[in-house]
Every structure is written in C-alpha cells, then in structure tokens.
Protein backbone atom coordinates (compact mmCIF):
# COMPACT_ATOMS: atom_id res chain seq x y z
CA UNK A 1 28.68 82.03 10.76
CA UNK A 2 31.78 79.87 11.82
CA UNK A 3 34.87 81.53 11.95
CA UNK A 4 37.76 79.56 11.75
CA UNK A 5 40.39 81.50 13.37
CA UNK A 6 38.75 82.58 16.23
CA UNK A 7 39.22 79.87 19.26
CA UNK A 8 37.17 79.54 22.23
CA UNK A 9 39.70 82.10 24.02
CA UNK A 10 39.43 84.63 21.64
CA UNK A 11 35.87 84.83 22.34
CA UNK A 12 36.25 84.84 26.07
CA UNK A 13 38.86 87.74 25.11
CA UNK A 14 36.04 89.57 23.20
CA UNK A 15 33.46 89.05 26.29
CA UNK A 16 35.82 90.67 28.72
CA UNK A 17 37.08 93.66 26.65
CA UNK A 18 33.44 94.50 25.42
CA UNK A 19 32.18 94.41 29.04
CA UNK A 20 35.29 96.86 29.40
CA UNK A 21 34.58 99.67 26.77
CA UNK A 22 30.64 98.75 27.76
CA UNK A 23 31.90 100.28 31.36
CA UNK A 24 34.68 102.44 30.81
CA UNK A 25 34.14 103.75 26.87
CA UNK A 26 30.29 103.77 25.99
CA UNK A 27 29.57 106.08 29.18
CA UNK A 28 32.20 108.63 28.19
CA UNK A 29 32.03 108.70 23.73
CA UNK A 30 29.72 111.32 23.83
CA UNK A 31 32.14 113.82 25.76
CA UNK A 32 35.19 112.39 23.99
CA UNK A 33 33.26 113.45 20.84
CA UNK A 34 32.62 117.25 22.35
CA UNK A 35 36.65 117.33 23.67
CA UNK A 36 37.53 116.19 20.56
CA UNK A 37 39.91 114.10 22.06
CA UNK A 38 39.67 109.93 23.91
CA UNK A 39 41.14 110.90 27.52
CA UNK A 40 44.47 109.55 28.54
CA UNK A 41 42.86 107.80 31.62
CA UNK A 42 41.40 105.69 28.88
CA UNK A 43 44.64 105.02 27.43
CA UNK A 44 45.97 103.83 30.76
CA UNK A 45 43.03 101.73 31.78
CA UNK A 46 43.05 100.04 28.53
CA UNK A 47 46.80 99.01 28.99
CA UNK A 48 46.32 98.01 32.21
CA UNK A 49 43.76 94.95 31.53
CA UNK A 50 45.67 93.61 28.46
CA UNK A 51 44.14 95.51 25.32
CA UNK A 52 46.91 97.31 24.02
CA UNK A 53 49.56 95.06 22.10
CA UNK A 54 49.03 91.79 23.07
CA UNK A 55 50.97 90.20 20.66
CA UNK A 56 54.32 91.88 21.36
CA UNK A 57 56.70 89.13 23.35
CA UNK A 58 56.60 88.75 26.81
CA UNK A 59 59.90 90.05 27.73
CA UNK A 60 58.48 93.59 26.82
CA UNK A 61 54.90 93.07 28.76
CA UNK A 62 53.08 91.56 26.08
CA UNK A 63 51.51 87.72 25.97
CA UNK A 64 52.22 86.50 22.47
CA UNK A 65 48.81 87.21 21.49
CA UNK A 66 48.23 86.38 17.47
CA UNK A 67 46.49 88.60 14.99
CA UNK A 68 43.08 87.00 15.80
CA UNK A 69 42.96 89.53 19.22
CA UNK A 70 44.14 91.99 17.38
CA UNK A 71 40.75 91.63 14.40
CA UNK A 72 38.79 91.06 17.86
CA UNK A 73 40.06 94.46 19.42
CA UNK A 74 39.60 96.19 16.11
CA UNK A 75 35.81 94.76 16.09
CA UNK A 76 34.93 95.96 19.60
CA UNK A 77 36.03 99.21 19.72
CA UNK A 78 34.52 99.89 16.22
CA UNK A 79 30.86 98.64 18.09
CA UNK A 80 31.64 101.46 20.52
CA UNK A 81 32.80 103.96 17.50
CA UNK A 82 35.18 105.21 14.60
CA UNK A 83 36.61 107.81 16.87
CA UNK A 84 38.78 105.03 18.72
CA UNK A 85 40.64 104.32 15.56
CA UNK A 86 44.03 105.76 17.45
CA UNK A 87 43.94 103.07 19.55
CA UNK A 88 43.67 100.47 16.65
CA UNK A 89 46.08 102.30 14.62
CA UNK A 90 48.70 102.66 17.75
CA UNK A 91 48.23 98.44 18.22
CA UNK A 92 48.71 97.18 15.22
CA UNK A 93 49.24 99.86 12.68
CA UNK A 94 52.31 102.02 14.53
CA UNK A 95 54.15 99.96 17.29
CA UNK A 96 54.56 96.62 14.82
CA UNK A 97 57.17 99.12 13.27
CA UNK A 98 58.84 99.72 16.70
CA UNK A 99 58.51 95.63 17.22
CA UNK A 100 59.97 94.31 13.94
CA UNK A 101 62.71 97.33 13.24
CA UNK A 102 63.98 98.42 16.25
CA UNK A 103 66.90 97.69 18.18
CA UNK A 104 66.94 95.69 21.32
CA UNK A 105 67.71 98.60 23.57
CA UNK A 106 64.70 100.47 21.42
CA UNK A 107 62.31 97.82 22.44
CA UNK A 108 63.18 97.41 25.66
CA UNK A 109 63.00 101.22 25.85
CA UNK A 110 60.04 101.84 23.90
CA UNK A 111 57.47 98.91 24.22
CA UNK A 112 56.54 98.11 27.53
CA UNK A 113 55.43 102.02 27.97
CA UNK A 114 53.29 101.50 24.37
CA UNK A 115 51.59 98.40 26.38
CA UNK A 116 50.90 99.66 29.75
CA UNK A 117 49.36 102.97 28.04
CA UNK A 118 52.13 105.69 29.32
CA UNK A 119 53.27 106.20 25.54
CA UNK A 120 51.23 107.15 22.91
CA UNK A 121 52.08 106.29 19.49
CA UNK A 122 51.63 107.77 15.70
CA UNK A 123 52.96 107.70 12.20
CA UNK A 124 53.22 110.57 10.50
CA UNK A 125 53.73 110.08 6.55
CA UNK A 126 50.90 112.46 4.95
CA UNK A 127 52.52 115.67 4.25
CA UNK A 128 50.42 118.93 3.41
CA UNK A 129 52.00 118.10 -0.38
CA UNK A 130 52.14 114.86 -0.20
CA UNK A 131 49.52 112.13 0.49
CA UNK A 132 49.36 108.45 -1.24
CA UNK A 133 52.74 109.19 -3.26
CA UNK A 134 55.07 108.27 -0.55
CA UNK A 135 58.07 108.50 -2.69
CA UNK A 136 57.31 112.27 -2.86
CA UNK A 137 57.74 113.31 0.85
CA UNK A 138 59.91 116.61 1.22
CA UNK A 139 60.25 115.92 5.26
CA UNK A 140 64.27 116.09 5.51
CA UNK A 141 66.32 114.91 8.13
CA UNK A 142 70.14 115.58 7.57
CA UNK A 143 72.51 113.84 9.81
CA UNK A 144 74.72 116.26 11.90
CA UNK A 145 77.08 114.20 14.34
CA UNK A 146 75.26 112.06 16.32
CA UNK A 147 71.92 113.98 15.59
CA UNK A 148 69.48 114.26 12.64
CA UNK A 149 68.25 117.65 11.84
CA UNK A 150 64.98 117.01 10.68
CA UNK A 151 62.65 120.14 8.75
CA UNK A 152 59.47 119.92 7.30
CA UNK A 153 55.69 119.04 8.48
CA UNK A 154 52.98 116.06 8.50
CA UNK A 155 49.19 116.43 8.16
CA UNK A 156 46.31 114.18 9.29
CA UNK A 157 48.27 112.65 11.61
CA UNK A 158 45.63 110.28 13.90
CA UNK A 159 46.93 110.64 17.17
CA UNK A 160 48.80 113.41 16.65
CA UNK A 161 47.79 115.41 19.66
CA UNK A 162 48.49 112.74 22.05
CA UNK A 163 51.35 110.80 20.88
CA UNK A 164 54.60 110.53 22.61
CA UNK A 165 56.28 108.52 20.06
CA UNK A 166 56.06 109.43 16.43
CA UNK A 167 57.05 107.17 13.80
CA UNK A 168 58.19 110.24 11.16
CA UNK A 169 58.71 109.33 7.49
CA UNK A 170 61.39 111.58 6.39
CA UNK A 171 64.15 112.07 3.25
CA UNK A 172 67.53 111.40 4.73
CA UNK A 173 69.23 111.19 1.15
CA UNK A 174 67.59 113.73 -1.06
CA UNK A 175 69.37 112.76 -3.93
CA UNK A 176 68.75 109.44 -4.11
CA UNK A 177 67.92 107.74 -7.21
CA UNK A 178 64.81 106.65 -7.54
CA UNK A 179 63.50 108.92 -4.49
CA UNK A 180 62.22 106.16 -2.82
CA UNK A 181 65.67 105.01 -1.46
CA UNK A 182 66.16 108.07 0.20
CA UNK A 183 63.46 107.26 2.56
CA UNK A 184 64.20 106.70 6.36
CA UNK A 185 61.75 106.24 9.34
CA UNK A 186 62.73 108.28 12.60
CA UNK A 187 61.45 107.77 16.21
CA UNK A 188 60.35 111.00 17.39
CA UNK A 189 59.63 111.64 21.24
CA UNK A 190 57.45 114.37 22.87
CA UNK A 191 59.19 117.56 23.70
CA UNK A 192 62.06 117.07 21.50
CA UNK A 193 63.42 120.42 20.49
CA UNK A 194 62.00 121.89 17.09
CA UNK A 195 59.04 119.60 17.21
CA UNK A 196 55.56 121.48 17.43
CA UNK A 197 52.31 119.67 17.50
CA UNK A 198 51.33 123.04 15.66
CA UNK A 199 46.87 122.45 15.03
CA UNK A 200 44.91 120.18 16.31
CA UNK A 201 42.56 119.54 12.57
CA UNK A 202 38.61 120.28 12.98
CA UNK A 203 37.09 116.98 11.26
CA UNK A 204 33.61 115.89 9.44
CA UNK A 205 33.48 112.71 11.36
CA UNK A 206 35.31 110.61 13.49
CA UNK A 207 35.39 114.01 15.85
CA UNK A 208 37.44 112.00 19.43
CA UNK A 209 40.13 110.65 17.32
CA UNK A 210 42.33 113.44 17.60
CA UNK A 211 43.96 114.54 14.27
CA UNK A 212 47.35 116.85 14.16
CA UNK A 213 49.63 118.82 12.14
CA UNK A 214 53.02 118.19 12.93
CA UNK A 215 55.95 120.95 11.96
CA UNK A 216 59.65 120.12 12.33
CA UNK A 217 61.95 123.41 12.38
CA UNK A 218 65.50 122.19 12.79
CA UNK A 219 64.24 119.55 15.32
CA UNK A 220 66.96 117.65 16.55
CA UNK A 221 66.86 113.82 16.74
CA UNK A 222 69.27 111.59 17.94
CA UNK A 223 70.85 108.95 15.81
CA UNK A 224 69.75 106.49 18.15
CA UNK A 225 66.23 106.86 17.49
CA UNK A 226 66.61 105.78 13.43
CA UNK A 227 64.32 103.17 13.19
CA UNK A 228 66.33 100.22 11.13
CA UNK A 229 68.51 101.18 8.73
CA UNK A 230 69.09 104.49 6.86
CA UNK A 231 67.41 104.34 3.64
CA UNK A 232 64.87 101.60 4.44
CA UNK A 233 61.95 103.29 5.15
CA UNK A 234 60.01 103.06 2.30
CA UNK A 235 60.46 99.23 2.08
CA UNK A 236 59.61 98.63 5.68
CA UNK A 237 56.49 100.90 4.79
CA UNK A 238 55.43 98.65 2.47
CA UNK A 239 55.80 95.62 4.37
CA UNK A 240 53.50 96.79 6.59
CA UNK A 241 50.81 98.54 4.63
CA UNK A 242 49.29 95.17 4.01
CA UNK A 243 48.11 94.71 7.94
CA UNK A 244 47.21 98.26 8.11
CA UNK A 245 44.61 97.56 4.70
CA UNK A 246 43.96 94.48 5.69
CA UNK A 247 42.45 96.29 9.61
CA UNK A 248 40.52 99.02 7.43
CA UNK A 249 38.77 96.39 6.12
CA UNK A 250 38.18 94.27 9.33
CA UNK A 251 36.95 97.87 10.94
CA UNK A 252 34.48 98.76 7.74
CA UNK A 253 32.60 95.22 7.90
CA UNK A 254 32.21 95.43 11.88
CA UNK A 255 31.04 99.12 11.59
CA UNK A 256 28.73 98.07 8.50
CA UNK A 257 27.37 95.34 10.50
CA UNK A 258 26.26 97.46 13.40
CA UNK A 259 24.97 100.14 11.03
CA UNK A 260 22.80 97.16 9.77
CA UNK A 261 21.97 96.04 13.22
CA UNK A 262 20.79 99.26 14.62
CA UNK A 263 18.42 100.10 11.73
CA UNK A 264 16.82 96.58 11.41
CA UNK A 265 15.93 97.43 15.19
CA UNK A 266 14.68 100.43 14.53
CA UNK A 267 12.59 99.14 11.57
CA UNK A 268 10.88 96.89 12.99
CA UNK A 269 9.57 99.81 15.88
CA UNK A 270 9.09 102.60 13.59
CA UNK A 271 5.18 102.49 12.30
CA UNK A 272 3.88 104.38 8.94
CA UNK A 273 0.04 103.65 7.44
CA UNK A 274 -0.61 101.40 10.44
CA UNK A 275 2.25 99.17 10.30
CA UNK A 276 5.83 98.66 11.25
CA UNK A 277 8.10 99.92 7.79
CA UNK A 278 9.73 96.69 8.55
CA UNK A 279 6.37 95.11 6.76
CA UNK A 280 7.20 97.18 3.52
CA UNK A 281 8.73 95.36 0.48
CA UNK A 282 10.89 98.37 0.26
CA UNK A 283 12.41 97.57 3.06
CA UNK A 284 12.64 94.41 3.49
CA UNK A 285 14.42 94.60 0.15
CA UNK A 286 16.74 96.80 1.26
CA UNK A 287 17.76 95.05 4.40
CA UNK A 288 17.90 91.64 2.50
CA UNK A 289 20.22 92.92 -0.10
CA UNK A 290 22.96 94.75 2.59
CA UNK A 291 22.26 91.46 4.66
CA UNK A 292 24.00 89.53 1.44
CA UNK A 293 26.62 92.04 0.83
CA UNK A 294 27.61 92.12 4.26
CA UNK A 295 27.87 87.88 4.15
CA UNK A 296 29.82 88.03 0.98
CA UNK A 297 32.40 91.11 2.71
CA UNK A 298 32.58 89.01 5.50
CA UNK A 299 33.52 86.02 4.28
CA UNK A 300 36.12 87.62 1.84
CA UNK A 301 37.75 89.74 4.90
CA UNK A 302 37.76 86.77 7.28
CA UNK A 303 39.49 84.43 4.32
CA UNK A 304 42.25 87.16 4.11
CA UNK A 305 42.71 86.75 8.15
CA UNK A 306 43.21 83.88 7.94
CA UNK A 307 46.02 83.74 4.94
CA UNK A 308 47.89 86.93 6.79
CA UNK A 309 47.99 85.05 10.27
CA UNK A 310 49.80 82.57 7.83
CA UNK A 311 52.41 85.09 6.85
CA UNK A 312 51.09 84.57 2.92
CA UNK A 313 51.27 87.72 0.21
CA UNK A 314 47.75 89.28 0.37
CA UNK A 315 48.65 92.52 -1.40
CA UNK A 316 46.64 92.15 -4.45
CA UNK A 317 43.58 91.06 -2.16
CA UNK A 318 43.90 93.17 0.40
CA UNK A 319 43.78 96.09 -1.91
CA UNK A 320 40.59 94.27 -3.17
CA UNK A 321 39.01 94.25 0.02
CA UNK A 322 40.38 97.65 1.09
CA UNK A 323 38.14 99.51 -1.85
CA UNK A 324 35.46 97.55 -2.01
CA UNK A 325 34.52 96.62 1.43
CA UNK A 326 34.78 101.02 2.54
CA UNK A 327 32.90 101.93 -0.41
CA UNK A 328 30.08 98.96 0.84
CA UNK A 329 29.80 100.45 4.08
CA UNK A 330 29.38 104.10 2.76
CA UNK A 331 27.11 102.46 0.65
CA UNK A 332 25.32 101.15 3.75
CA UNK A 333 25.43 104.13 6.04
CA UNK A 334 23.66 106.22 2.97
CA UNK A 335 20.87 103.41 3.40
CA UNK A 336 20.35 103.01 6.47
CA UNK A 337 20.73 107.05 6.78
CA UNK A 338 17.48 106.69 4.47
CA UNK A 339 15.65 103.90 6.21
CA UNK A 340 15.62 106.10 9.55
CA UNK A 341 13.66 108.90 7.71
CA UNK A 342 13.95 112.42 9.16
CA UNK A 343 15.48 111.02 12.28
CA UNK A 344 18.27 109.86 10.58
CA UNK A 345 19.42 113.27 9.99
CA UNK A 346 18.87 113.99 13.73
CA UNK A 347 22.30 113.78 16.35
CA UNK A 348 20.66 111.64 19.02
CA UNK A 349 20.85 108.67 16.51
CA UNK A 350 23.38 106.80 16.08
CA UNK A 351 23.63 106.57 12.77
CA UNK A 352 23.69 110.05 12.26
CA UNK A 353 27.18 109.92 13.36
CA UNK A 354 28.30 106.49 11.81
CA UNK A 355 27.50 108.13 8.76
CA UNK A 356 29.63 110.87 8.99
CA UNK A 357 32.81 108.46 10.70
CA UNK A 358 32.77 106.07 7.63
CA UNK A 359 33.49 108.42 4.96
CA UNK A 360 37.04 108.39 5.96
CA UNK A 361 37.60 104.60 5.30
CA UNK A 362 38.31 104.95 1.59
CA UNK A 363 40.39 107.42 1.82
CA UNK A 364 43.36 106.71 4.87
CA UNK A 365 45.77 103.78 5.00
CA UNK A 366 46.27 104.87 0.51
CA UNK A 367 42.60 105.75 -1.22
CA UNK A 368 40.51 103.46 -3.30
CA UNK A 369 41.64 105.12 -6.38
CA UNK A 370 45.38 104.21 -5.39
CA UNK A 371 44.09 100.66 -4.22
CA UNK A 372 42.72 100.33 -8.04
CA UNK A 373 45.79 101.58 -9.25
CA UNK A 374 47.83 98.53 -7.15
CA UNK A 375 45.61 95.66 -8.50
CA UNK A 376 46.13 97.08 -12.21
CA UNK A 377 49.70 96.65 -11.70
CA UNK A 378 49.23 93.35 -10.38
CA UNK A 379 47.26 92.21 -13.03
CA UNK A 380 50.69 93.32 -15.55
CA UNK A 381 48.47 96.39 -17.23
C-alpha cells in the first residue's frame, strides 16, 4: 500500500540502514540476547552512519531529518527485534526532551555525543511505587546552592545500564498544590556522586534491551543540568507522551507484520495429512483475518503519522491506537504461536521469542487500561 509520507529518500534511507543492522545487528542478536545487553560498539557504529537522531539541527551533528526517518528507523530495527527498543526510545523518545528544553550550552554540550553514539540516553519516571500516576512520584531533589540533592529510586528504566545521560523525573516542590506542579526533570550524568545503577532487572522478553534500577542517595546534581524550568516537568512530559504512544504503535504494527510474515512462510512448508497446512480452511482463515486487521492498524497508525508530522493534537487517537494496535499484535503472536504447532514453543523459532517481546507493548509508554482511561476523559465522561 501507498504511503504518503514516505518519499523516495526515505526509502533509499530504509535500504541502507536495513543492509546495516542486516550486517552489523542480525549476526550479533542472538548473543546480545544471552549478555543481556546490545554492545556499545553497536551504539557507536550506528551513530556513525547517520541512524541515531537525524532530525536534531545541523549545528549539533544532525541533518534535519523529519519524523518519517524516525517511523522508518523504528520499523527496521523492530524487523531485527524488540530488544533494540533503547535505541528507539534514546532517538525519539529521550533526547527530543534534551532538543526542545534545554539550554543552548546544554545542547551544544549534550547532543552531538547522543548522535555520534558516545552518550547513552534514558528517562527514568517509573518508580518502584509509582508507575502510570506520574503526579505520584516521591523522587526528591531539594536545591542546596548551586546543587540539587536528589533521593529516591526509578524502576524499569530501558537503558538503564548503559545510559550516560538520564532524564530523571523528580519532586523539586513537595508541597505543591496539585502535586503535579511540583514536578521537575533533571539531567543526570554517569558517575555523578550518589547515583547507583543498583540491578540490572531479569526480564520475560525483550532480554538485550537492558532494563535498570536506579537509586539516588543524596546524589548531587548541579543546577545547571535542570532541564527547562523548575516545576515544568510534568507538562513537558505530557507534551511529549504523544510521540512516544504514537512510536509504540508504529513498533507493534511492524513487529505484527513480521510475525505474520514469518508464519505465512512457514505455512506454506509445513505438511500434515499430505498437504501443506497452508491448504487448510483453518488456516487460511486465520491468516486472512490478521491479514485485514493488520491493513486496518496500518492504515489507522500511518493516518496519525501523518497528522503528528503536521504538529496537529493526536492525543485522543493516539491513545486509540496505543491500546488497540499492542493488544492486536499480542493477539497475533498467540496465533501465529499456534499456527507453528509444537515448534512454536521451541527457541530456534523466531516467533518463540516475538511472542515473549510483545507482551510488553501494552503496558510501557502508560498501559492500555490508563490509555482507556484518557479517551473516557476525552469523550467528557
């Protein structure tokens, strides 16, 4: 199918990175999965041919790219696997923050080292207490000169082993009224004093994205490294949560449609009673019914593309789209789990471990229930 906002360079984009991960990532996935952990070299060698941040300015490395190579990047590395989702959420979930809130000398201290691959980035908001009710984040950070001590500790934190730059969400007013204006984000670097990546978190699926608890004892951050202004944080937060929805659901149509591909292949080579189970109604009934839920997904995700590359207020839809398209493809994987048989259950196939990586996608970036709870509210109920 046509899609609109992809251009004849986008797709020349997408033909050189996926001969890139085809080289440098589909070789190496299995081991990331054992080390639990995509190696830095990766990192570096995806920064260095253009795949990390293209669309920050050019005065910090980047080439102005628009969100189209950013849905393209998100589609690749989901063909190679979930377990690359740090690098998605580091291009277009984490360093946008850094991009539209920091200060010049941030950004020019900051971005060109999240582009060439030397700086890691994460944001850490889920607390062990806390997880879709932002407002209720006990993190502190209490200003002390020019320093903020910050206390308190983040869970499920993608990239949380690796990252050199952490984007915390903290309380820097605790008595604000509502809680929600006492909110701040904070840039916190590697090695700071008081900052511990304490556990790296043992996972069902999605095993080389590497997952961290983070623990703050009287760290001390400079004042310099307050992302925007005090007090803001929440609001920034949610002018960015509708990207980060809006690449869940890019990510859970790609990884449903290679689910689909993969077990239509295998289909039509797997023989039962003399024939190819491709042949049964079964399954041809099966496959025809994904095939149209996978169109309709599509063409729902790729209309809301299209109105966020034109800066229009998705919310509403993008919560649609969040729930609906991750609980399709866990829908899927359970299928085409099925349609493999016995060897579905088996590690050597793929979809063995596609069906473990998707169950994730309705519950980070806020979960389905909360996505439910956003369209209510738009709807006035």
């Amino acid at each position: 199918m046509s899609r609109r906002f992809l251009k004849e360079e986008h797709e020349i984009f997408r033909r050189s990175l996926r001969k890139f991960l085809e080289k440098n990532a589909s070789p190496n996935y299995e081991k990331w999965e054992q080390d639990k952990l995509v190696s830095r070299d990766f990192w570096e060698k995806m920064g260095d041919n253009g795949f990390l941040c293209p669309w920050v300015d050019e005065k910090y490395g980047g080439v102005n790219a628009d969100f189209g190579y950013s849905v393209v990047i998100n589609e690749e590395l989901e063909r190679i696997g979930s377990g690359l989702v740090g690098i998605n959420n580091h291009n277009d979930i984490v360093v946008p923050y850094l991009n539209s809130f920091g200060s010049e000398e941030q950004k020019e201290r900051w971005l060109p080292r999240c582009l060439n691959g030397d700086a890691i980035t994460a944001i850490a908001m889920t607390e062990p207490g806390s997880g879709s009710d932002l407002a209720g984040i006990r993190t502190t950070a209490k200003r002390d000169g020019d320093y903020y001590i910050v206390n308190g500790a983040k869970t499920f934190i993608t990239s949380g082993v690796h990252a050199d730059l952490v984007v915390l969400v903290c309380r820097t007013d605790p008595a604000a009224q509502p809680a929600h204006k006492g909110i701040s984000l904070l840039v916190v670097e590697d090695g700071t004093a008081g900052f511990t990546k304490s556990k790296q978190l043992s996972k069902l699926g999605q095993h080389c994205s590497d997952t961290a608890e983070l623990v703050f004892e009287d760290a001390i951050v400079p004042v310099s490294n307050l992302l925007g202004e005090e007090g803001k944080g929440f609001y920034y937060l949610m002018e960015k949560l509708q990207q980060e929805r809006l690449l869940v659901a890019v990510g859970a149509v790609a990884v449903s449609e290679r689910m689909f591909e993969i077990t239509k292949d295998y289909v039509k080579q797997r023989t039962a009673f003399g024939k190819s189970i491709s042949q049964f109604q079964n399954t041809q009934f099966k496959l025809a019914e994904m095939a149209t839920e996978l169109q309709i997904a599509r063409v729902f995700v790729d209309d809301l593309i299209e109105n966020h590359m034109q800066k229009k207020d998705v919310v509403t839809q993008v919560s649609m789209a969040k729930w609906w398209v991750t609980d399709l493809t866990k829908k899927i994987a359970s299928q085409c789990l099925q349609l493999h048989g016995g060897y579905g259950y088996m590690e050597e196939y793929e979809i063995a471990r596609r069906f473990r990586d998707v169950q994730a996608t309705s519950i980070y970036a806020g979960t389905n229930e909360i996505m439910k709870s956003i369209i209510a509210k738009k709807l006035e109920l």
